[in-house]
PDB file of N, CA and C in Angstrom:
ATOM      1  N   UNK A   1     -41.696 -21.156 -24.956  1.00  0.00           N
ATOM      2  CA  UNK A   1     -42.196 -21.049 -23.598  1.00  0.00           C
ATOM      3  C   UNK A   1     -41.054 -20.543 -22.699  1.00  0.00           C
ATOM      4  N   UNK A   2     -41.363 -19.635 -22.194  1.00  0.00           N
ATOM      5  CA  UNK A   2     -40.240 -19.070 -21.165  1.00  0.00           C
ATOM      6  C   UNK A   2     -39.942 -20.050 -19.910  1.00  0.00           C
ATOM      7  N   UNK A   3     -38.937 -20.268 -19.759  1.00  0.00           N
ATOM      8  CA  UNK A   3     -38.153 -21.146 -18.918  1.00  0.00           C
ATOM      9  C   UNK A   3     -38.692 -20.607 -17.366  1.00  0.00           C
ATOM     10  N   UNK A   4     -39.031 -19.277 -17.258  1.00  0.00           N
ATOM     11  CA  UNK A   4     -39.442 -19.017 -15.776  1.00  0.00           C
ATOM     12  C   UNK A   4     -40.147 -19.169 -15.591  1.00  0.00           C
ATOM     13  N   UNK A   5     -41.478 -18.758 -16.033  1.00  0.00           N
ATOM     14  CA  UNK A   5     -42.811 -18.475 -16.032  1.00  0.00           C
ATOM     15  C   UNK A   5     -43.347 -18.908 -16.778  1.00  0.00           C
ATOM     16  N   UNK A   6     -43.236 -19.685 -17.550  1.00  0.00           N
ATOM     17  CA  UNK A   6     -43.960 -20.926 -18.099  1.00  0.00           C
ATOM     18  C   UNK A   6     -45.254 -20.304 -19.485  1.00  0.00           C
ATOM     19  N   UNK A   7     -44.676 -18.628 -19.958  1.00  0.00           N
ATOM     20  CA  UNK A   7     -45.882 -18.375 -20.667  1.00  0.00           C
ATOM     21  C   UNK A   7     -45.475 -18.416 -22.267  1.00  0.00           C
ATOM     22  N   UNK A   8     -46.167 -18.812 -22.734  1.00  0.00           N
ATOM     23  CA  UNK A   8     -46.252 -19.448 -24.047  1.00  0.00           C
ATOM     24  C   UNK A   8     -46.308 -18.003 -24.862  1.00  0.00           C
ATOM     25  N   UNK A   9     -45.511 -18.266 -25.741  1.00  0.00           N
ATOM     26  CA  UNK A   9     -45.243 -16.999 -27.091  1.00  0.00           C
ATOM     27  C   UNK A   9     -44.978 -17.305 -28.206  1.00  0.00           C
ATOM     28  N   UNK A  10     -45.162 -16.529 -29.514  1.00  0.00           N
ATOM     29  CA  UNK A  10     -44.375 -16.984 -30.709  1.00  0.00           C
ATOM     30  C   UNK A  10     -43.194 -17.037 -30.564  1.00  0.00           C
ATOM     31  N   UNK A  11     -42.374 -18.099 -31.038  1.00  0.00           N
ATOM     32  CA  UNK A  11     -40.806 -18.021 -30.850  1.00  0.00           C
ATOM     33  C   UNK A  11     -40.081 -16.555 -30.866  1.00  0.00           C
ATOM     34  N   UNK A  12     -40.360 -15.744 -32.030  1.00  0.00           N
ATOM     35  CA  UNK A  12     -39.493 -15.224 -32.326  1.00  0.00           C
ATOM     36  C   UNK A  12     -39.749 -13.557 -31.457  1.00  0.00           C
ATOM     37  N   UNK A  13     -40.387 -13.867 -30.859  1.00  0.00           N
ATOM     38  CA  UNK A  13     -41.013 -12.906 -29.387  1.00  0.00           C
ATOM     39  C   UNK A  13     -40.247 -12.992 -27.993  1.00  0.00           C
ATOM     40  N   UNK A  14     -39.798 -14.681 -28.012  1.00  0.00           N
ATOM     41  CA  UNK A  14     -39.062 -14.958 -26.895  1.00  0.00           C
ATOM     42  C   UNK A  14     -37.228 -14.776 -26.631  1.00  0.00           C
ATOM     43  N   UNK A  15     -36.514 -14.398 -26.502  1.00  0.00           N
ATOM     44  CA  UNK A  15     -35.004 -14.032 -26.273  1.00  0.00           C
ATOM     45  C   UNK A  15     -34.586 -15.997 -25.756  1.00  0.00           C
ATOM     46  N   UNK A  16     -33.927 -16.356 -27.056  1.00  0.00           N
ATOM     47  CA  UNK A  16     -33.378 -17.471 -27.163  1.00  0.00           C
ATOM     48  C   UNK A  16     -32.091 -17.269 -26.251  1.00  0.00           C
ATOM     49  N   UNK A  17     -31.544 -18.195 -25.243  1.00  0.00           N
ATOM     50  CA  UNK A  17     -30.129 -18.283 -25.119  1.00  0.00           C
ATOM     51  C   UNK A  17     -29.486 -20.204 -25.172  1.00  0.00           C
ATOM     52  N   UNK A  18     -28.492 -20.048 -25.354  1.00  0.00           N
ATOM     53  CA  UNK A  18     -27.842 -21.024 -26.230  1.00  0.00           C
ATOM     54  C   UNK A  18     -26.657 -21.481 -25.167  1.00  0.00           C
ATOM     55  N   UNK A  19     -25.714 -22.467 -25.878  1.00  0.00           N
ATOM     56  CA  UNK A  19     -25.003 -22.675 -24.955  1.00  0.00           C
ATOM     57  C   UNK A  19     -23.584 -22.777 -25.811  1.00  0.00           C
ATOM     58  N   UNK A  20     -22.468 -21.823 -25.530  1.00  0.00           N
ATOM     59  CA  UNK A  20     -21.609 -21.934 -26.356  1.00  0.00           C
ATOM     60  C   UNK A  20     -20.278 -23.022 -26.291  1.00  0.00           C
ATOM     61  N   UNK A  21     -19.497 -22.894 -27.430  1.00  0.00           N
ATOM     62  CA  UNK A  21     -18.495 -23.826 -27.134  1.00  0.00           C
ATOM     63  C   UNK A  21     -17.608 -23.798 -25.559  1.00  0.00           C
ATOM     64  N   UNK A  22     -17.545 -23.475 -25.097  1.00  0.00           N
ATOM     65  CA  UNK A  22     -16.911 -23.079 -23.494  1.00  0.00           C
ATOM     66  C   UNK A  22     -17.874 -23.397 -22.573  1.00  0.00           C
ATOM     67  N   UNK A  23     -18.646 -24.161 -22.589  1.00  0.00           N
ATOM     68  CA  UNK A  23     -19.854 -24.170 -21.629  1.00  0.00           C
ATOM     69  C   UNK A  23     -20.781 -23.152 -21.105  1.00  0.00           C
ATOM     70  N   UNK A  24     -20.976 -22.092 -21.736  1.00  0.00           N
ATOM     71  CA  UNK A  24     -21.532 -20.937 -20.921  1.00  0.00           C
ATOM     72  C   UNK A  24     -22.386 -20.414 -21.621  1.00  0.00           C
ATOM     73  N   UNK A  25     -23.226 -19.968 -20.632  1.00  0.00           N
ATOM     74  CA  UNK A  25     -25.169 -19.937 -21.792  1.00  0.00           C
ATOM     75  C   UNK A  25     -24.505 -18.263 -21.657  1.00  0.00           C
ATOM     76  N   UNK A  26     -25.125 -18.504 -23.621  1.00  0.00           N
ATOM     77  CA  UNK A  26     -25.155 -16.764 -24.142  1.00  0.00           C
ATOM     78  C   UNK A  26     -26.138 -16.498 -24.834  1.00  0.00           C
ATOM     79  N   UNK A  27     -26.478 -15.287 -24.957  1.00  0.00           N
ATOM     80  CA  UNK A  27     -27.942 -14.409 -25.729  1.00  0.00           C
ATOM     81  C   UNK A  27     -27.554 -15.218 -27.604  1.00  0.00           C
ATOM     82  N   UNK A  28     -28.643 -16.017 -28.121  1.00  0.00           N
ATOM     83  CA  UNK A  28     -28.358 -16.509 -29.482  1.00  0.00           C
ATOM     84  C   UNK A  28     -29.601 -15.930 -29.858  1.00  0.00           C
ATOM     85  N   UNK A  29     -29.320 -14.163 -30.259  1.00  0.00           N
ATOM     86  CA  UNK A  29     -30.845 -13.110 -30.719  1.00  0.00           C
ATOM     87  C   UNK A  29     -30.855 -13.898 -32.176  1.00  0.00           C
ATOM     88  N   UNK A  30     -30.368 -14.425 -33.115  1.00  0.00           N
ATOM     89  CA  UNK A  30     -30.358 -15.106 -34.077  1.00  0.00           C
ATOM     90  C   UNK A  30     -30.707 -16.478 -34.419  1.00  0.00           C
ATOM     91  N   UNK A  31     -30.542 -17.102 -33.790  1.00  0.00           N
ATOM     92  CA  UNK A  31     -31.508 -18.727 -33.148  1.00  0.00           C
ATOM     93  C   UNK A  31     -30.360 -19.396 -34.149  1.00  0.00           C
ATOM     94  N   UNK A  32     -29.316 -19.104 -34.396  1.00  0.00           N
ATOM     95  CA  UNK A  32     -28.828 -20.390 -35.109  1.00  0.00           C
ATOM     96  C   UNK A  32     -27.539 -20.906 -34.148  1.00  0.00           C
ATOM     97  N   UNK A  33     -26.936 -21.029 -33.161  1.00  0.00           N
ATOM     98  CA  UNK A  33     -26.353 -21.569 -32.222  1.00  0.00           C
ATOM     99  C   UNK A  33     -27.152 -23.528 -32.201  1.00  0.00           C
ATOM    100  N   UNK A  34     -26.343 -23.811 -32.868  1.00  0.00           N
ATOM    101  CA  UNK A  34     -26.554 -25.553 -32.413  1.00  0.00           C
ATOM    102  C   UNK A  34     -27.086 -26.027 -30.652  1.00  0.00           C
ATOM    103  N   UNK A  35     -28.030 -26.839 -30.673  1.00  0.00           N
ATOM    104  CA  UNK A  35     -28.019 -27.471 -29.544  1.00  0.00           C
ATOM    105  C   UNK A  35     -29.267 -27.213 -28.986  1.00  0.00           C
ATOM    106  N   UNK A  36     -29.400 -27.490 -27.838  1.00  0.00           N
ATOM    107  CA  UNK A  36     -30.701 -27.396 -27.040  1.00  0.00           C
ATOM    108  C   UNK A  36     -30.573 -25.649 -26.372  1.00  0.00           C
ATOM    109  N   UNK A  37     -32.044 -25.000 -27.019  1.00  0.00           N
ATOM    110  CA  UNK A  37     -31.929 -23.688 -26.078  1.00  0.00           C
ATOM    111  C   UNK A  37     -32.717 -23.468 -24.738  1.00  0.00           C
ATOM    112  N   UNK A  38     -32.917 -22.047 -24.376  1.00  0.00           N
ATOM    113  CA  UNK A  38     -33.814 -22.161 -23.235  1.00  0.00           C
ATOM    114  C   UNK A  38     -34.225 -20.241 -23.707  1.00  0.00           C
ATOM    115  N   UNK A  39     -35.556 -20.514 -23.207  1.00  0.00           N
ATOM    116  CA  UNK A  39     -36.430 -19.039 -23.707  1.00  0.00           C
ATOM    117  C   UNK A  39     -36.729 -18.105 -22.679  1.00  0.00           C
ATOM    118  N   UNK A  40     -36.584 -17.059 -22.830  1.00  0.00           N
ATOM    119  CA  UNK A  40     -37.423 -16.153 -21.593  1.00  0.00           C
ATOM    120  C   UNK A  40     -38.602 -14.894 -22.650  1.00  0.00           C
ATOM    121  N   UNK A  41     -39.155 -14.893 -21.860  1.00  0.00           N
ATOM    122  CA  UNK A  41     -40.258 -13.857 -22.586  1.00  0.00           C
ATOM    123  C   UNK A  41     -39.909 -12.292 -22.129  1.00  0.00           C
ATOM    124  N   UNK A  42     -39.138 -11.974 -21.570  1.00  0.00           N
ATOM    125  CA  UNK A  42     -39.072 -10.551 -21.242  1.00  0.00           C
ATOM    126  C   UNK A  42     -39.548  -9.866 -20.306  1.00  0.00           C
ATOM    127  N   UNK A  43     -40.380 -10.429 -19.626  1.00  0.00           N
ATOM    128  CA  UNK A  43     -40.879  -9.586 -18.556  1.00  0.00           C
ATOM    129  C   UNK A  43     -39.733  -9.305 -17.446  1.00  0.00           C
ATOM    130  N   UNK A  44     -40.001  -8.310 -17.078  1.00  0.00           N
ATOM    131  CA  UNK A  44     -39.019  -7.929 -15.736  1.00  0.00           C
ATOM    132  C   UNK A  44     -38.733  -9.133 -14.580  1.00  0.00           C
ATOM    133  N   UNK A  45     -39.720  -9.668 -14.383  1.00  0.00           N
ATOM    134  CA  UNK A  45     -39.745 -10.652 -13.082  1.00  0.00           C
ATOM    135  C   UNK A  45     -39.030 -11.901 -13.553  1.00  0.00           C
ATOM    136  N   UNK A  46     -39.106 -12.367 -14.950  1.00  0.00           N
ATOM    137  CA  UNK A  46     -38.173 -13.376 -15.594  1.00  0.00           C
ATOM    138  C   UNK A  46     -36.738 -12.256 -15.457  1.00  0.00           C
ATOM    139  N   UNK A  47     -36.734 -11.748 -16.282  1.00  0.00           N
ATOM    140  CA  UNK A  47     -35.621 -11.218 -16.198  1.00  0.00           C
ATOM    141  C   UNK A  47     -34.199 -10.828 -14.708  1.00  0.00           C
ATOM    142  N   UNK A  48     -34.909 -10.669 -13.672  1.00  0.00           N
ATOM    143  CA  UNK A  48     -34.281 -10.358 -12.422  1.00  0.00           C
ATOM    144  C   UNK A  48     -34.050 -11.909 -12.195  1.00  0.00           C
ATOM    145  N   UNK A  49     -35.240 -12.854 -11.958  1.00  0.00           N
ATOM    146  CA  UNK A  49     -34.716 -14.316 -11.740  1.00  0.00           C
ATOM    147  C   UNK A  49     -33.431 -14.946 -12.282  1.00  0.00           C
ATOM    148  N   UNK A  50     -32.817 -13.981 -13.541  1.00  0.00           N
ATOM    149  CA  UNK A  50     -31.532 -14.563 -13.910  1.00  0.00           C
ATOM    150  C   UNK A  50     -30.640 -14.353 -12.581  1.00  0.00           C
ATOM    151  N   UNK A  51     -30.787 -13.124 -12.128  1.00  0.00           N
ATOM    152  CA  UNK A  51     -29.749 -12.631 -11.257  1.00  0.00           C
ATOM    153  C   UNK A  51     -29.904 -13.230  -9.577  1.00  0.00           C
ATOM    154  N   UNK A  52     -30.539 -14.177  -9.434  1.00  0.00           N
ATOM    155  CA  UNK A  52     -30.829 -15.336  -8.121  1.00  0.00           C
ATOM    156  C   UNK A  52     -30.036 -16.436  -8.540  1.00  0.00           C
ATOM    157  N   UNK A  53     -29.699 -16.748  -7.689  1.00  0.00           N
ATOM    158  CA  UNK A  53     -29.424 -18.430  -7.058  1.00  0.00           C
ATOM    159  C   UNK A  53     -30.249 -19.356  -7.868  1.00  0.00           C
ATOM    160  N   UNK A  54     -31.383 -19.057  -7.156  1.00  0.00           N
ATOM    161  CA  UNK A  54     -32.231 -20.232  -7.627  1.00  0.00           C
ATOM    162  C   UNK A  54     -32.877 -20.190  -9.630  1.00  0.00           C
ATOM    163  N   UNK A  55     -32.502 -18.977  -9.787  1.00  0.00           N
ATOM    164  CA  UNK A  55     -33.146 -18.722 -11.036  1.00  0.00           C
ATOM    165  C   UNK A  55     -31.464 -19.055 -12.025  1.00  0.00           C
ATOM    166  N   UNK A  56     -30.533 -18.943 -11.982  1.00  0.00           N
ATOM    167  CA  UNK A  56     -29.490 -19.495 -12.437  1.00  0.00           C
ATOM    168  C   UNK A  56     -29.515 -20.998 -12.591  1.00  0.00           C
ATOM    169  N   UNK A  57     -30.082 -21.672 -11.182  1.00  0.00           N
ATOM    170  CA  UNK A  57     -29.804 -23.023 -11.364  1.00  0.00           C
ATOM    171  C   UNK A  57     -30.723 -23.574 -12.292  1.00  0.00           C
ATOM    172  N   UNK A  58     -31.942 -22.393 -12.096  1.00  0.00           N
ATOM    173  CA  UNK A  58     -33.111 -23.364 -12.813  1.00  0.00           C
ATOM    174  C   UNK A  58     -32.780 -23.124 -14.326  1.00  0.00           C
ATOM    175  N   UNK A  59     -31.721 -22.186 -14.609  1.00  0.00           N
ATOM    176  CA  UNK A  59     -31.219 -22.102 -16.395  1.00  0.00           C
ATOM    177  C   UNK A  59     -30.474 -22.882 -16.239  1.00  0.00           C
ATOM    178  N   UNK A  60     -29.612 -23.369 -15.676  1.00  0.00           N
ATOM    179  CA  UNK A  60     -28.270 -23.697 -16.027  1.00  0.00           C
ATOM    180  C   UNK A  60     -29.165 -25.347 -16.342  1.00  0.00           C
ATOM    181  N   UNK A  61     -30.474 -26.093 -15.352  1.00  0.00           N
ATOM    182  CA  UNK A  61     -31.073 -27.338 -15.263  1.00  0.00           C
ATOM    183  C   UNK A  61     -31.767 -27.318 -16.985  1.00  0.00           C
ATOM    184  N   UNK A  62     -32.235 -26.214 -17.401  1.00  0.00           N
ATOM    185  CA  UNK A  62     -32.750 -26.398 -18.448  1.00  0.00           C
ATOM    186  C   UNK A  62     -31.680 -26.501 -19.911  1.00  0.00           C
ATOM    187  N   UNK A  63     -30.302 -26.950 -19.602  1.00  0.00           N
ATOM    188  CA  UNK A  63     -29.803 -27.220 -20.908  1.00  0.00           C
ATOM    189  C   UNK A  63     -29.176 -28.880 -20.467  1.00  0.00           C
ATOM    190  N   UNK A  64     -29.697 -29.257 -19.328  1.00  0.00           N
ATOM    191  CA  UNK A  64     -29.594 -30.928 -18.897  1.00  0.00           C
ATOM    192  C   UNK A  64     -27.799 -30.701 -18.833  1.00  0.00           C
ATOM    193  N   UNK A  65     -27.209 -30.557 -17.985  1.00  0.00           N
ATOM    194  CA  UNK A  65     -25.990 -30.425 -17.530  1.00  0.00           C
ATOM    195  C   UNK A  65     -24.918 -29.950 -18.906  1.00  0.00           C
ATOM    196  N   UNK A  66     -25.368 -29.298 -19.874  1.00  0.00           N
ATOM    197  CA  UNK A  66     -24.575 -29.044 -20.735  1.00  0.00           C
ATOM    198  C   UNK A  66     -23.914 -27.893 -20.362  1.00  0.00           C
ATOM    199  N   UNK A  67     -24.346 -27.043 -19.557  1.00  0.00           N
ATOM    200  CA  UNK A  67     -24.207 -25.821 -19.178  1.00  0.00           C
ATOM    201  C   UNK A  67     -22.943 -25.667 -18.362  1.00  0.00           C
ATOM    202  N   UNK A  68     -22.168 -25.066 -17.829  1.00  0.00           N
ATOM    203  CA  UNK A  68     -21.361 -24.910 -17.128  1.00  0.00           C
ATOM    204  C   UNK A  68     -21.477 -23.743 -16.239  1.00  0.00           C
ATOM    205  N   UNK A  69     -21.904 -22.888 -16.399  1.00  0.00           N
ATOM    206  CA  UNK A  69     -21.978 -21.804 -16.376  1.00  0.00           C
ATOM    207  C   UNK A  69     -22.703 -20.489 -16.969  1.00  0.00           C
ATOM    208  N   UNK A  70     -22.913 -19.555 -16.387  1.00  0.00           N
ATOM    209  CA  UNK A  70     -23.324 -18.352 -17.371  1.00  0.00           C
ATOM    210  C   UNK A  70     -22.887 -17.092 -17.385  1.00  0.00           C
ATOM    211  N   UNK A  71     -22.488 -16.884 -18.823  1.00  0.00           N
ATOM    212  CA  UNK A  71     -21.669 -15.830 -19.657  1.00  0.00           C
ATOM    213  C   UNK A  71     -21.548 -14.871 -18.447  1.00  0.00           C
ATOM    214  N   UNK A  72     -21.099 -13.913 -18.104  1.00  0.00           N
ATOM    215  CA  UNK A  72     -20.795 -12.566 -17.220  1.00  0.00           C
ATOM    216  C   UNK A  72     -21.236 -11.724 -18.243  1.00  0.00           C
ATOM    217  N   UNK A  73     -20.630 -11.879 -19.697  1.00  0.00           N
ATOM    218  CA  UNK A  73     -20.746 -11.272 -20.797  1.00  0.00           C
ATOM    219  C   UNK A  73     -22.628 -10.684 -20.847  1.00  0.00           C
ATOM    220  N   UNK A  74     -23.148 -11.769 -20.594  1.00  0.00           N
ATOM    221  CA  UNK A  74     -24.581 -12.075 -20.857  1.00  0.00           C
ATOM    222  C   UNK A  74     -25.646 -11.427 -19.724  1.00  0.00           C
ATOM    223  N   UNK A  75     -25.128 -11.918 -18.534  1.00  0.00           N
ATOM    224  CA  UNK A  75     -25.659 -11.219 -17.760  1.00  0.00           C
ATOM    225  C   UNK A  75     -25.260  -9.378 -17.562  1.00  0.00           C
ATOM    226  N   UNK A  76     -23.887  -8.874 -17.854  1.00  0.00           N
ATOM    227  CA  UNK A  76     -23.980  -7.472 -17.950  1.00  0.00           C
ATOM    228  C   UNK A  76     -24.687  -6.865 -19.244  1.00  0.00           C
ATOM    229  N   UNK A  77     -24.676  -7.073 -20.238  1.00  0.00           N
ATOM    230  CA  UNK A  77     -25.777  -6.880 -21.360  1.00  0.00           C
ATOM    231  C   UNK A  77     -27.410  -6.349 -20.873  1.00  0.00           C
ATOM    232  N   UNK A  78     -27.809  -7.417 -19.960  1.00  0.00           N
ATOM    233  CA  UNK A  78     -28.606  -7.508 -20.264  1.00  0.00           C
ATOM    234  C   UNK A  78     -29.594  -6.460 -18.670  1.00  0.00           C
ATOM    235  N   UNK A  79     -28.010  -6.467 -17.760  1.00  0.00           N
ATOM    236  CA  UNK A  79     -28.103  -5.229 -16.778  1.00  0.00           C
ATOM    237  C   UNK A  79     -27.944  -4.279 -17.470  1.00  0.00           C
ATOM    238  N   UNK A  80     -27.273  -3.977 -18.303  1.00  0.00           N
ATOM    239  CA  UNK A  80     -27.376  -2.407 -18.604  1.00  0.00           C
ATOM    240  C   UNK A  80     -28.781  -2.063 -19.362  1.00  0.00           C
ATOM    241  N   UNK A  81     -29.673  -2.921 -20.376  1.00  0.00           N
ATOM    242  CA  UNK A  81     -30.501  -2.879 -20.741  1.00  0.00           C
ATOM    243  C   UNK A  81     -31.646  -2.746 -19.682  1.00  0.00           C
ATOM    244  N   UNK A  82     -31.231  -3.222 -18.800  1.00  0.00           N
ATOM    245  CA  UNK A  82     -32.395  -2.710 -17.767  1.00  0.00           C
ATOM    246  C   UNK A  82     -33.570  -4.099 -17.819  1.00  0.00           C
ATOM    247  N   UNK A  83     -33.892  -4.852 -19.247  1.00  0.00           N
ATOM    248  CA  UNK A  83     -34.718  -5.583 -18.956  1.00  0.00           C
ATOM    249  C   UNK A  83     -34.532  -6.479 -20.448  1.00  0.00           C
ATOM    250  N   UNK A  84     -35.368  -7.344 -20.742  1.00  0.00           N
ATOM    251  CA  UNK A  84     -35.080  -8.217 -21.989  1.00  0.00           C
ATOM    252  C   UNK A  84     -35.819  -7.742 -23.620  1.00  0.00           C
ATOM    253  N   UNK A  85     -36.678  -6.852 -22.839  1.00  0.00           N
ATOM    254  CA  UNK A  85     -37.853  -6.675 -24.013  1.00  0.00           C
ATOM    255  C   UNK A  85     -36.873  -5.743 -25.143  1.00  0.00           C
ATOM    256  N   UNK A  86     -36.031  -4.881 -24.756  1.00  0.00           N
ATOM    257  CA  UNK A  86     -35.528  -4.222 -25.717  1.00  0.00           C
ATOM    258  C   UNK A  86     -34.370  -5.035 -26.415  1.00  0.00           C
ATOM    259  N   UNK A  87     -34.854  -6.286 -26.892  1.00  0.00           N
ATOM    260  CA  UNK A  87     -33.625  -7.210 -27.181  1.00  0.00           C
ATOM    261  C   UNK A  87     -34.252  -7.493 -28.656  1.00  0.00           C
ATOM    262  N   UNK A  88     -36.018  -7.017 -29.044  1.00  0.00           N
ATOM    263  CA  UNK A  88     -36.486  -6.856 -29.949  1.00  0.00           C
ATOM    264  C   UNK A  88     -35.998  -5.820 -30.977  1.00  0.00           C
ATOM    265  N   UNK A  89     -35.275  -4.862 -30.144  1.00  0.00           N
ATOM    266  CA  UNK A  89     -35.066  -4.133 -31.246  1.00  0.00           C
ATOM    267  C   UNK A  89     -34.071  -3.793 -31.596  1.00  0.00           C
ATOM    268  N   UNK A  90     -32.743  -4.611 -30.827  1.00  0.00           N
ATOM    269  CA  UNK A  90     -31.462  -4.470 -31.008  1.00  0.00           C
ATOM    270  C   UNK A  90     -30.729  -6.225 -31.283  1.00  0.00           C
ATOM    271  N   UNK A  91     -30.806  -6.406 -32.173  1.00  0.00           N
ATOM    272  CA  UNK A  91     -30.840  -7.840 -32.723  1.00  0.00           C
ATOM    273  C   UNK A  91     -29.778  -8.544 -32.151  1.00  0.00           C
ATOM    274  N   UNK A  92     -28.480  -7.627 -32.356  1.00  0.00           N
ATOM    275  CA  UNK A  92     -27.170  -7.788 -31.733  1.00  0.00           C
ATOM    276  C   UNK A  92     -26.998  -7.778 -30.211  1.00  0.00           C
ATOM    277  N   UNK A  93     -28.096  -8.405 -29.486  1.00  0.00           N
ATOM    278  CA  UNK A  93     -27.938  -8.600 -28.098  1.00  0.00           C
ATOM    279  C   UNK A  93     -26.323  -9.107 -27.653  1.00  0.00           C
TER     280      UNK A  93
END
């Protein structure tokens, strides 16, 4: 279920992110990163909500204060891609 928009998908449809050793949520296109994740489905309007205030806090709330932060790494990725959906076909997000 995507963390923004609340729409239900097969997992492996949704762009997993994880939370790494350093505190900072990163793209886990592979799902094996230990721990609690958080999902987005790809649509554009999830996708821009990363780049708000309020859409940061509401990721950073969905790993229950494990989070510290989020990657720079993660968020330019996923600006140059323009959007999340092409994260299907480049595994190595």
């Amino acid at each position: 279920m995507c963390i923004f928009c609340g729409k239900r998908l097969p997992k492996g449809t949704l762009l997993r992110l994880a939370v790494d050793e350093a505190g900072q949520v990163v793209a886990d296109p592979e799902q094996r990163r230990p721990g609690r994740g958080a999902y987005l489905c790809g649509e554009e309007a999830c996708f821009r909500r990363l780049f708000t205030l309020k859409g940061r806090r509401r990721l950073l709330s969905a790993f229950r204060g494990k989070a510290r932060g989020v990657s720079p790494d993660l968020l330019e990725n996923l600006a140059k891609r323009g959007g999340l959906k092409e994260h299907e076909q480049d595994p190595h997000l």
